[in-house]
Protein backbone atom coordinates (compact mmCIF):
# COMPACT_ATOMS: atom_id res chain seq x y z
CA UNK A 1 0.00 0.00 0.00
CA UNK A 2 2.72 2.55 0.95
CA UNK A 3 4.86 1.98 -2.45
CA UNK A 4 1.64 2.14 -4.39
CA UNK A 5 0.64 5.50 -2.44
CA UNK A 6 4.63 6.42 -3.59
CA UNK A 7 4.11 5.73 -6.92
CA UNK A 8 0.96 7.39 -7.43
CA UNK A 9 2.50 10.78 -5.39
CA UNK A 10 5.41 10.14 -7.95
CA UNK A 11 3.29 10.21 -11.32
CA UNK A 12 1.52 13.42 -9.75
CA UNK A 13 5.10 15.42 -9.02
CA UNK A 14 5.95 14.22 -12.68
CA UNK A 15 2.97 15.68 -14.54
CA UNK A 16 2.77 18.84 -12.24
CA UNK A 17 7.05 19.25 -13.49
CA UNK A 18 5.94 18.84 -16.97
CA UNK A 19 2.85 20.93 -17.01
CA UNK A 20 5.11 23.71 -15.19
CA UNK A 21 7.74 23.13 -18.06
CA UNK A 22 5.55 23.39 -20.78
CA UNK A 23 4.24 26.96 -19.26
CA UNK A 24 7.16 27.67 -18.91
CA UNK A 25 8.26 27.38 -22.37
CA UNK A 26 5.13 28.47 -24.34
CA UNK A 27 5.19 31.87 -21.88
CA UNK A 28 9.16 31.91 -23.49
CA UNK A 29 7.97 31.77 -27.10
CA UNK A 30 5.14 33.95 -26.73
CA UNK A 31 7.60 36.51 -24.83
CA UNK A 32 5.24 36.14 -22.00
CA UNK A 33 7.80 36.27 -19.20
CA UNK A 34 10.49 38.86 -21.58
CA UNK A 35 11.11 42.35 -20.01
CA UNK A 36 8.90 44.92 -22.10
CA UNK A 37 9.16 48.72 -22.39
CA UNK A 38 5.76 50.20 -23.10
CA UNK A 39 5.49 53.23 -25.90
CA UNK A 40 2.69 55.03 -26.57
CA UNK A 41 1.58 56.56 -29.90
CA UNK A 42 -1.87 58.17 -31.89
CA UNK A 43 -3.35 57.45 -34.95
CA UNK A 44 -6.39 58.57 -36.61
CA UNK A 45 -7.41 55.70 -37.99
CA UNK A 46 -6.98 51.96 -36.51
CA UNK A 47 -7.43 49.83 -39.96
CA UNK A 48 -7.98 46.42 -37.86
CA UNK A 49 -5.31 47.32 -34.85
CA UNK A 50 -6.47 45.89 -31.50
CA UNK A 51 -5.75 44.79 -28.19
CA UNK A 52 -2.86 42.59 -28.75
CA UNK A 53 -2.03 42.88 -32.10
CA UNK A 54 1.74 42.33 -32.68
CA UNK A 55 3.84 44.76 -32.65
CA UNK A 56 7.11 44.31 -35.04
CA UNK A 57 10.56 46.47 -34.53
CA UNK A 58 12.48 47.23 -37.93
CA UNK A 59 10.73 44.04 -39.07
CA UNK A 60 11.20 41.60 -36.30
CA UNK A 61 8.58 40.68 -33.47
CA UNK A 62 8.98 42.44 -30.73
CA UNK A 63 5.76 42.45 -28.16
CA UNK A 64 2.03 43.46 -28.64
CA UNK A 65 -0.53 46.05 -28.50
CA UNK A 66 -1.13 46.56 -24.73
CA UNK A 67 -4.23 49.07 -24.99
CA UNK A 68 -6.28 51.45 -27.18
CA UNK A 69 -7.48 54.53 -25.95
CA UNK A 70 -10.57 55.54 -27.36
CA UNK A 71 -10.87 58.66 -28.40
CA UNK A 72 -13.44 61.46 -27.01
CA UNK A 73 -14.08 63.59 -30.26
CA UNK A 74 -13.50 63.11 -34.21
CA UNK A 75 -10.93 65.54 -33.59
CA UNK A 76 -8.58 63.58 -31.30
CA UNK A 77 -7.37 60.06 -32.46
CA UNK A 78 -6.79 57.00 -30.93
CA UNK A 79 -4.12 56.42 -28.23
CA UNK A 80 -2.40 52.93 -28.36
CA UNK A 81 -0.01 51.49 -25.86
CA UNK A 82 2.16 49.01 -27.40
CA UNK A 83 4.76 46.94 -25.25
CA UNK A 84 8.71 46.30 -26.97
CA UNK A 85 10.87 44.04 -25.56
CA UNK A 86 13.87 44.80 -23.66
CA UNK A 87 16.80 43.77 -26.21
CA UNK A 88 15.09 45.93 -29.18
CA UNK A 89 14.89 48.94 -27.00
CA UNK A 90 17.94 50.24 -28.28
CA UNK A 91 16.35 50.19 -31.67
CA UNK A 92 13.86 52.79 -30.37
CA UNK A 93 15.05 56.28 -31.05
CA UNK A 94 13.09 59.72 -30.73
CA UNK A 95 12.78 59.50 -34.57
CA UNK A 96 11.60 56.19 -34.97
CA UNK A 97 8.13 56.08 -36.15
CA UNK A 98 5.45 53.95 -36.27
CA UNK A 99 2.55 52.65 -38.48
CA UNK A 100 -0.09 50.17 -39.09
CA UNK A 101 1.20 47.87 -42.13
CA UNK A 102 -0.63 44.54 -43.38
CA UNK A 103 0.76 41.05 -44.07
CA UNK A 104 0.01 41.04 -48.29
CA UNK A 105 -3.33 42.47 -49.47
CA UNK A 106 -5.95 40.96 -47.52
CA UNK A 107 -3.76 40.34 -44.60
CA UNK A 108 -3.68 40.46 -40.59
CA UNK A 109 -2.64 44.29 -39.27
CA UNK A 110 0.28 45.10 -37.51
CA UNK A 111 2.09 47.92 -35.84
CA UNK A 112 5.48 48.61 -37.59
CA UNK A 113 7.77 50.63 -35.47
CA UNK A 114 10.75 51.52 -37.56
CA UNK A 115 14.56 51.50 -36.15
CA UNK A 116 15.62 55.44 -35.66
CA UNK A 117 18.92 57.02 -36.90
CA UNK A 118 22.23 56.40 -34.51
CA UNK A 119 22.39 60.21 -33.91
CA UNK A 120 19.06 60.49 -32.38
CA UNK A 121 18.36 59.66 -28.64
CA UNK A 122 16.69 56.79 -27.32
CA UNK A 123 13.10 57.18 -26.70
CA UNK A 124 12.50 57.22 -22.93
CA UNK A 125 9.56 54.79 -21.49
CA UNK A 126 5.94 55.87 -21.60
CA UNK A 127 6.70 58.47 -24.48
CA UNK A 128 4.93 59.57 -27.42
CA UNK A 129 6.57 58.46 -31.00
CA UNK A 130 5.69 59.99 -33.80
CA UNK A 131 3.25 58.36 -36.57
CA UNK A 132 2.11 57.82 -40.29
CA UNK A 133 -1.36 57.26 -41.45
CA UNK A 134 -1.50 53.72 -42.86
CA UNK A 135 -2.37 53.55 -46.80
CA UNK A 136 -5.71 52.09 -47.55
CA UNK A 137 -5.16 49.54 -50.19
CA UNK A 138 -8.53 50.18 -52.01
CA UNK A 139 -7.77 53.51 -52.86
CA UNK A 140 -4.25 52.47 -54.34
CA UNK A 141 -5.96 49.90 -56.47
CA UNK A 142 -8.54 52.30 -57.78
CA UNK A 143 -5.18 54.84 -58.75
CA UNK A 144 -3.78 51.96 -60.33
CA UNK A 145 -6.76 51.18 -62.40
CA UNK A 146 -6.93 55.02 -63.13
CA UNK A 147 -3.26 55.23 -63.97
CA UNK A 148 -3.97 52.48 -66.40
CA UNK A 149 -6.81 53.82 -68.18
CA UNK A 150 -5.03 56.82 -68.61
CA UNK A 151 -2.05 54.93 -70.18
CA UNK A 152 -4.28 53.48 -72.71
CA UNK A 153 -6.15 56.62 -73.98
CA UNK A 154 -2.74 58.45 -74.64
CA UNK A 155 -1.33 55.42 -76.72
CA UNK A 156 -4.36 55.87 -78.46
CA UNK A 157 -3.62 59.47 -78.96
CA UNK A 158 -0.58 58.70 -80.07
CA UNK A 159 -1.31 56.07 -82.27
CA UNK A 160 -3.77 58.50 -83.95
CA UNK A 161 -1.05 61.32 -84.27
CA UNK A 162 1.69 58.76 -85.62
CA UNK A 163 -1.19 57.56 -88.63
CA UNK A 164 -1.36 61.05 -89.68
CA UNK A 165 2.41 61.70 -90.21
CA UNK A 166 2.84 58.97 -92.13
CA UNK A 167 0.02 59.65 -93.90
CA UNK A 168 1.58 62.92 -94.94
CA UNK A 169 5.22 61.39 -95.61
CA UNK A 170 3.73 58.62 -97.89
CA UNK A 171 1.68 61.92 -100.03
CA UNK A 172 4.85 63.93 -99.90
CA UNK A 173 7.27 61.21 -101.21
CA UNK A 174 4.71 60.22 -103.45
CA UNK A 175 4.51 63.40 -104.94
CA UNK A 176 8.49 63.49 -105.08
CA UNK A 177 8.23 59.89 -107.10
CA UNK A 178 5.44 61.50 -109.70
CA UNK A 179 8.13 64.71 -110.08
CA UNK A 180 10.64 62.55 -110.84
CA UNK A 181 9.33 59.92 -113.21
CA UNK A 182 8.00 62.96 -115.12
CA UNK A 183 11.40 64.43 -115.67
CA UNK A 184 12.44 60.74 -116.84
CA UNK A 185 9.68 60.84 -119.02
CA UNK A 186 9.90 63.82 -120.57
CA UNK A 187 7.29 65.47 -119.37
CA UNK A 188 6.68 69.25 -118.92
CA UNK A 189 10.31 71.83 -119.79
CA UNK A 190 12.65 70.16 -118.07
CA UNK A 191 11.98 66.69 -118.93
CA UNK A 192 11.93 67.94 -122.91
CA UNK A 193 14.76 69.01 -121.93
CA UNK A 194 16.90 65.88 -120.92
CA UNK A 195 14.62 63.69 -123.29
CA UNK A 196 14.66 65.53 -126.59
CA UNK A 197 17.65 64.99 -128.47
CA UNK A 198 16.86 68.02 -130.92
CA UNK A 199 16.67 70.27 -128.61
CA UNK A 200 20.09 69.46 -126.73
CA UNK A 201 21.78 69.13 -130.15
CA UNK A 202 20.53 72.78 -131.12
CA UNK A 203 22.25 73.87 -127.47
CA UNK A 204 25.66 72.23 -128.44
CA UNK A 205 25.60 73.38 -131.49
CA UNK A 206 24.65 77.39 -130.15
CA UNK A 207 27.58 76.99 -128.30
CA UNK A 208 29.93 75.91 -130.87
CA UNK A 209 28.72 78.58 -133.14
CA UNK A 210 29.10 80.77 -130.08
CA UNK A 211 32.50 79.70 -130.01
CA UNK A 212 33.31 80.38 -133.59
CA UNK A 213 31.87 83.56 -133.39
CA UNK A 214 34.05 84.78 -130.89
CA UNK A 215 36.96 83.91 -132.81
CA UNK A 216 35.65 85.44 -135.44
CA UNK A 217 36.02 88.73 -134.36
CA UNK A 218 39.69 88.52 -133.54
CA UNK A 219 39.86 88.42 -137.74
CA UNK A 220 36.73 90.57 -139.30
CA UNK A 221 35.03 92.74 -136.75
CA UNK A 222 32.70 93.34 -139.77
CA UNK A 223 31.16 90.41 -139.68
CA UNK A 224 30.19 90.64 -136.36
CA UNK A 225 26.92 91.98 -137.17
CA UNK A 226 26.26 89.42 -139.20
CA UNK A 227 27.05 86.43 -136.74
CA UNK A 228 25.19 88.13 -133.92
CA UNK A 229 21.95 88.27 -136.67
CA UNK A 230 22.55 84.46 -137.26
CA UNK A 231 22.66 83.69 -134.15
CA UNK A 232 19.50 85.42 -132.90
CA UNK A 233 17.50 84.22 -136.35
CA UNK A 234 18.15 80.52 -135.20
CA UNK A 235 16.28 81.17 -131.43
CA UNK A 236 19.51 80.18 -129.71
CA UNK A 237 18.42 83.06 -126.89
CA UNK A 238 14.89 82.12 -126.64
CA UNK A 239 15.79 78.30 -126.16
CA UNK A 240 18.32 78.94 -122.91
CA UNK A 241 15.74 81.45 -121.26
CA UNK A 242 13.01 78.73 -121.98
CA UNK A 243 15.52 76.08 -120.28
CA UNK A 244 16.38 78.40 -117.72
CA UNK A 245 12.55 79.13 -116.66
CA UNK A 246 11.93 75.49 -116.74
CA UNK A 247 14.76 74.81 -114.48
CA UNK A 248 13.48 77.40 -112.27
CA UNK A 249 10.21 75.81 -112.27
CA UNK A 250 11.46 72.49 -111.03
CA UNK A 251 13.70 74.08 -108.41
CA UNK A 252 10.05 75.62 -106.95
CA UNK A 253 8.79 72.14 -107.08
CA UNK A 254 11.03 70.84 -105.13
CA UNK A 255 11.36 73.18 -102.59
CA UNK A 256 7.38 73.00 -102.10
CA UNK A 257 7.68 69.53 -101.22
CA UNK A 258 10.33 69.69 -98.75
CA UNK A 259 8.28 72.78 -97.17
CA UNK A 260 5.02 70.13 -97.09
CA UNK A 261 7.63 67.41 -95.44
CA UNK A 262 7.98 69.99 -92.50
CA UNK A 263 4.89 71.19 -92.84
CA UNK A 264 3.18 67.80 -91.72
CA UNK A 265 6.62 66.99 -88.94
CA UNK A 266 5.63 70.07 -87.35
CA UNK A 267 1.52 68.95 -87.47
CA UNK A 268 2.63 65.27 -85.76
CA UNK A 269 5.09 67.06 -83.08
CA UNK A 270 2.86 70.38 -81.99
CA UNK A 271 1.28 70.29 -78.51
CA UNK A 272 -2.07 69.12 -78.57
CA UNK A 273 -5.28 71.38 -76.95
CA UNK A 274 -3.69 71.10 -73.23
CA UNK A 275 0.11 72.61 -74.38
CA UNK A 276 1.65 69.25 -74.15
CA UNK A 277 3.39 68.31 -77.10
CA UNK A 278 3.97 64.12 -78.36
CA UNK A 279 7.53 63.68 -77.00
CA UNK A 280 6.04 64.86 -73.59
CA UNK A 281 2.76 62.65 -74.11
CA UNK A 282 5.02 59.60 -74.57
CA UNK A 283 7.40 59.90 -72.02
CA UNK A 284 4.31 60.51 -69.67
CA UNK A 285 2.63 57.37 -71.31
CA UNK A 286 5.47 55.12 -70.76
CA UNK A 287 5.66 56.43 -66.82
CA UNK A 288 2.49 55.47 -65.98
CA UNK A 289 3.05 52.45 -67.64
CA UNK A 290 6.19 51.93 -65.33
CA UNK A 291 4.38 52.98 -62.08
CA UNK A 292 1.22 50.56 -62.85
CA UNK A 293 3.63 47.66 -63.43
CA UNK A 294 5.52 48.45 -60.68
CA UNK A 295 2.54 48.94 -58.32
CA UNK A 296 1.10 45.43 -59.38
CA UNK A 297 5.09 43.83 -58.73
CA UNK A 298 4.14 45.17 -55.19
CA UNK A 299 0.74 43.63 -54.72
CA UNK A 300 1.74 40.42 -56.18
CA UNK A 301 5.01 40.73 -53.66
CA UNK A 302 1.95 41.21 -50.59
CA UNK A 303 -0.06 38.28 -51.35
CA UNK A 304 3.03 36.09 -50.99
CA UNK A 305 3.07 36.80 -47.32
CA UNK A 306 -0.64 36.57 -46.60
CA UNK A 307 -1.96 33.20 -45.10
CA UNK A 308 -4.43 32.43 -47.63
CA UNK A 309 -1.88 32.30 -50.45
CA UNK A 310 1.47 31.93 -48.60
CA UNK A 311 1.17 27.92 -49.22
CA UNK A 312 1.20 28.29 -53.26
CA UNK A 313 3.72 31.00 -53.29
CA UNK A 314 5.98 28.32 -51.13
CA UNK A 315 5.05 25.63 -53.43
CA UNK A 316 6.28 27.26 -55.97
CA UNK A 317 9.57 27.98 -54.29
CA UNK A 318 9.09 31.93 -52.92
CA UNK A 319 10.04 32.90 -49.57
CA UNK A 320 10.84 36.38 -48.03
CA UNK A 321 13.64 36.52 -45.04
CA UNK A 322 11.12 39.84 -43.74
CA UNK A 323 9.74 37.72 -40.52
CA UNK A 324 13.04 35.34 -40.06
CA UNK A 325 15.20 36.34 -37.13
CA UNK A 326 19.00 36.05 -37.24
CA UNK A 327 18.15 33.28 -34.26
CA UNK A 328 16.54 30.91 -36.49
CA UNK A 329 18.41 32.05 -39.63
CA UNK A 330 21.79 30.35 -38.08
CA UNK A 331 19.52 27.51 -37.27
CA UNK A 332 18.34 27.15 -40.72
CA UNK A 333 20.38 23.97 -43.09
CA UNK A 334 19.37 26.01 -46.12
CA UNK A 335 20.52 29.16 -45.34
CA UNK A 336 23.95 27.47 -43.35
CA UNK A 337 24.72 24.82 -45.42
CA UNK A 338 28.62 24.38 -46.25
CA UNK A 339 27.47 23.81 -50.00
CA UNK A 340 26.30 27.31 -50.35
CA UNK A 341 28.74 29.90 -52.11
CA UNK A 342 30.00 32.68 -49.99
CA UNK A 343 31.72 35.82 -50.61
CA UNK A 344 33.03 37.16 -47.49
CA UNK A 345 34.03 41.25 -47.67
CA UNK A 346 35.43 43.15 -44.89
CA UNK A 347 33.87 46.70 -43.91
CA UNK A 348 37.31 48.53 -44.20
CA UNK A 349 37.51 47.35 -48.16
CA UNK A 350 33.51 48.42 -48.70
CA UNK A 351 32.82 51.40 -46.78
CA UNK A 352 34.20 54.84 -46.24
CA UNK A 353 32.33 57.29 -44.06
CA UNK A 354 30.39 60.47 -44.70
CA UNK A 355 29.68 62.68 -41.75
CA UNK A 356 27.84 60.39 -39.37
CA UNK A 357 27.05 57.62 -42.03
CA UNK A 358 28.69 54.62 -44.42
CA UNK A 359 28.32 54.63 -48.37
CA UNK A 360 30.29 52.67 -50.51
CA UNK A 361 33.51 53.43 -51.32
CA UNK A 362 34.72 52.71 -55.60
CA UNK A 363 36.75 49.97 -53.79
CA UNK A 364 33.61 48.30 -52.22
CA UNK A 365 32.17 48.29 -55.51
CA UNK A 366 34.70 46.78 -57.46
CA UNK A 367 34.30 44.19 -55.11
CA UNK A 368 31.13 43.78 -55.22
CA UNK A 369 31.36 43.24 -58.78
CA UNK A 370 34.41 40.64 -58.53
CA UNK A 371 32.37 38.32 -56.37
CA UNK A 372 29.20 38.22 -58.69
CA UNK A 373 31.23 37.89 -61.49
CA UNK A 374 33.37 35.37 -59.90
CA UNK A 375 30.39 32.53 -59.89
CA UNK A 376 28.89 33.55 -63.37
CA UNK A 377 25.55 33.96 -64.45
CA UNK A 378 23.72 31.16 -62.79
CA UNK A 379 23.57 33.77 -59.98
CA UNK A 380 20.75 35.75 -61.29
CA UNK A 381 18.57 32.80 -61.20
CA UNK A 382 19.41 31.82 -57.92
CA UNK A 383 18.56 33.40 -54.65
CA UNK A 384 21.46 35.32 -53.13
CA UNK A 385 21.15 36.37 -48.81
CA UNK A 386 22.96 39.66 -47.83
CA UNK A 387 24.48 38.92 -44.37
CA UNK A 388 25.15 41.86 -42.70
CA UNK A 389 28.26 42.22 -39.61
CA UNK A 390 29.12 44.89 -37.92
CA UNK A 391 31.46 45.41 -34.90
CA UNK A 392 29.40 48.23 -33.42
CA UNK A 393 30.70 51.60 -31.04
CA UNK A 394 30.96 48.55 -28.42
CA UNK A 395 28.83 45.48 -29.03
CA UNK A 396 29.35 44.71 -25.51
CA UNK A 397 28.10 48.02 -23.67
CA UNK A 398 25.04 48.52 -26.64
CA UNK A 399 24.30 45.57 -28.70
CA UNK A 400 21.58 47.48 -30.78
CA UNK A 401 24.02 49.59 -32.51
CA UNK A 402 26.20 46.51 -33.96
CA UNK A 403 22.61 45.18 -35.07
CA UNK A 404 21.58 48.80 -36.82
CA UNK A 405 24.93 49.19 -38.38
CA UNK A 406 24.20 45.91 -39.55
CA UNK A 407 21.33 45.83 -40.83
CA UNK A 408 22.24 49.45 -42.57
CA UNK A 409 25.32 47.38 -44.23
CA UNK A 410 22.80 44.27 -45.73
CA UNK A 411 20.27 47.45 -47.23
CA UNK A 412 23.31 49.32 -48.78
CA UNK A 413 24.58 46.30 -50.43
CA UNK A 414 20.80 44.73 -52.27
CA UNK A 415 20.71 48.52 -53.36
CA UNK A 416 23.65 48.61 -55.40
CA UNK A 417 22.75 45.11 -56.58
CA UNK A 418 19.21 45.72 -57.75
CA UNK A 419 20.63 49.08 -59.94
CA UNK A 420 23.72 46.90 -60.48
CA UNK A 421 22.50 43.59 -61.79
CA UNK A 422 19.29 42.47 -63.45
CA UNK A 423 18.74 40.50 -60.20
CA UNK A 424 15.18 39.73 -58.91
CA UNK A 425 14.15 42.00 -55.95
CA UNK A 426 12.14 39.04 -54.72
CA UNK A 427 15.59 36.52 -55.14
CA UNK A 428 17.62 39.06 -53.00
CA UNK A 429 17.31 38.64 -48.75
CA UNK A 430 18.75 40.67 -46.49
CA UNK A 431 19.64 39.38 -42.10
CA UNK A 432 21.33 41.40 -39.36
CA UNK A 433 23.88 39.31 -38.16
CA UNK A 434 25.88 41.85 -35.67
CA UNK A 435 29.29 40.40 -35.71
CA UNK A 436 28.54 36.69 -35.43
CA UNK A 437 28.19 33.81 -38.35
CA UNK A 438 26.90 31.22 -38.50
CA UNK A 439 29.15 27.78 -36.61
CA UNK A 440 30.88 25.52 -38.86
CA UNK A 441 31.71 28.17 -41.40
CA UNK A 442 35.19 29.09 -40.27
CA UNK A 443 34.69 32.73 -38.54
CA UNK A 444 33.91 33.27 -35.31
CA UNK A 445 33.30 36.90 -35.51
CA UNK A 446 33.22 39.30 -38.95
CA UNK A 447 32.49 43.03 -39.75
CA UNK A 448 31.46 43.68 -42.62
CA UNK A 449 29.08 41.27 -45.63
CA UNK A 450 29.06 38.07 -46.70
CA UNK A 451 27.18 37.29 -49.96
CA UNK A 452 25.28 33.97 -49.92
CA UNK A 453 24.80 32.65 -53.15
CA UNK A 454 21.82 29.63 -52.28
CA UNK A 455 22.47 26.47 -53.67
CA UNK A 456 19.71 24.92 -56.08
CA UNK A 457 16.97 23.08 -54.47
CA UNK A 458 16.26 19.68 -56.29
């Protein structure tokens, strides 16, 4: 009886361990026993932000929305009291400010509070940051759709204007063509004139008589009178002004048509009834164009990440690095595998500083373009992650400003790719690192990038 009444008093200190774990470790992933810092901030409008809605720091969870104060007037807006954990408080500045962003399209709300420059101060507990107005999606839609029809009338409108110039071009060269198949066939003064054989022969022969004349009068200047009488009996004079008029004539004829050639450039190219001429209708065309493309590449980007469509996206082999932590990106075989390329580039060959910030030196760039051109052009079909590293003022004393430095390092870098290279903006990930890689890849501590060219998934 007394070992059974052990055992039983054993099984129940087992379970109550376990069940005391397992709170335990939940409350740890949920950040339920974490140190928070509450903020407070105001927005006008909510757009689906609640009572514990998560609350993300320069992308990464970092607590929830602790309360929303409503407000007492259409003039005041809503108060919200969000909660940030302890180790992203350094990422907190006076200037960091927050928003409401969505996961995709039709996704969940969040509150976005975005990491503030290193020369601004930290923001103290309990204060006030500063705050955008979310965007509501269906009005960028509708000025997408808008933007679109707008595109399409002015290609009309310049479809229109292009048929009429080369309506006139094909009239005027047409006209050129009749002008001068005429003059090959003879037809009108000119074309007697290079056809008719008479005619030339009579000039030649003017001019031969012309010539004898004139010699002539070196031995009789009485016969002068008699030559010039000859000569003006056989219509010699008559003839040349009737070529000369004819000639004339043609030259006119030509220089109409050329005048009707610019005539009908300058109809095509003149601003239309708003003072905008083509060139400026096309360029504007073409913009919108770009913008509506680039605003659907955006939307279709969104979707990705919401839950209803995030399986197909992943099927299909898309992923964004937005919601993975440098924790679980070291954890990750993908991401860590020793078959993956690497390109590892120190800060002091990249950077060079301008007053209180990095941009990349001509040095870093011919790096830069070394390393992508070092594994060929399989690379642009590949994903490639942008580790960032950086040392920091002190990373022991103030860990947040190794992970904003950074993070600052990995943006810099997919910049200068993206205008760089015609690489994917959905193929290129970027993950603060601070100054520690990954085990097993022969660093234990770097400042700087590393390039991670992915290695093909069969």
């Amino acid at each position: 009886m007394a070992n059974r009444n052990f055992l039983i008093g054993m099984f129940v200190l087992i379970g109550l361990t376990l069940f005391t774990i397992g709170i335990f470790l939940i409350g740890k992933r949920h950040g339920a026993f974490a140190r928070h810092v509450e903020f407070y901030t105001e927005f006008k409008d909510l757009s689906g932000l609640t009572k514990g809605t998560k609350v993300k720091v320069a992308g990464m969870d970092a607590g929830q929305v602790a309360e929303v104060g409503v407000p007492d007037s259409p003039l005041s807006r809503f108060r919200i009291k969000l909660q940030i954990t302890e180790r992203l408080r350094g990422l907190v500045r006076t200037d960091s400010v927050a928003t409401i962003a969505t996961e995709g399209v039709v996704g969940g709300s969040y509150l976005l509070v975005g990491a503030g420059s290193p020369q601004a101060k930290a923001a103290a507990p309990l204060s006030t940051l500063p705050s955008r107005e979310p965007v509501d999606m269906s009005k960028l839609l509708e000025h997408g759709l808008v933007l679109l029809k707008d595109a399409d009338i002015n290609v009309n409108k310049v479809g229109a204007k292009v048929d009429e110039t080369l309506d006139g071009v094909e009239t005027t060269v047409g006209n050129a063509n009749d002008l001068v198949v005429g003059l090959k066939q003879g037809r009108g003064p000119a074309g007697m004139l290079l056809k008719d054989e008479t005619v030339a022969s009579n000039i030649r022969q003017s001019v031969t008589n012309a010539k004898e004349a004139t010699a002539a009068l070196h031995k009789a200047s009485g016969r002068v009178d008699d030559m010039a009488a000859d000569i003006q009996s056989r219509g010699v004079t008559k003839k040349v002004d009737e070529t000369i008029t004819s000639a004339r004539d043609a030259a006119a004829n030509i220089k109409d048509s050329s005048k009707q050639v610019h005539q009908t450039v300058a109809a095509a190219t003149k601003p239309d009834k708003h003072g905008v001429d083509a060139g400026t209708n096309v360029r504007e065309t073409l913009s919108n164009v770009n913008v509506a493309s680039a605003n659907m590449t955006e939307d279709t980007e969104a979707l990705k990440h919401n839950f209803l469509f995030r399986g197909y996206f992943n099927h299909r082999g898309y992923y964004s690095l937005t919601n993975l932590s440098p924790e679980n990106y070291r954890k990750d075989r993908l991401f860590t595998n020793p078959e993956n390329k690497r390109a590892w580039l120190s800060a002091k060959e990249l950077f060079i500083r301008e007053g209180n910030s990095e941009v990349l030196s001509s040095e870093g760039k011919k790096q830069l373009d070394a390393a992508i051109y070092k594994f060929g052009e399989s690379v642009f079909d590949r994903p490639i992650v942008i580790e960032g590293y950086s040392n920091g003022a002190d990373p022991a004393n103030d860990p947040a400003d190794a992970l904003s430095s950074s993070w600052r390092r990995a943006i810099l870098i997919r910049l200068y790719l993206q205008n760089r290279f015609p690489l994917y903006p959905t193929n290129l990930g970027i993950v603060a690192m601070k100054n520690s890689p990954p085990n097993g890849l022969g660093y234990s501590e770097w400042d700087g990038i590393c390039l991670v060219f992915l290695r093909p998934q069969k």
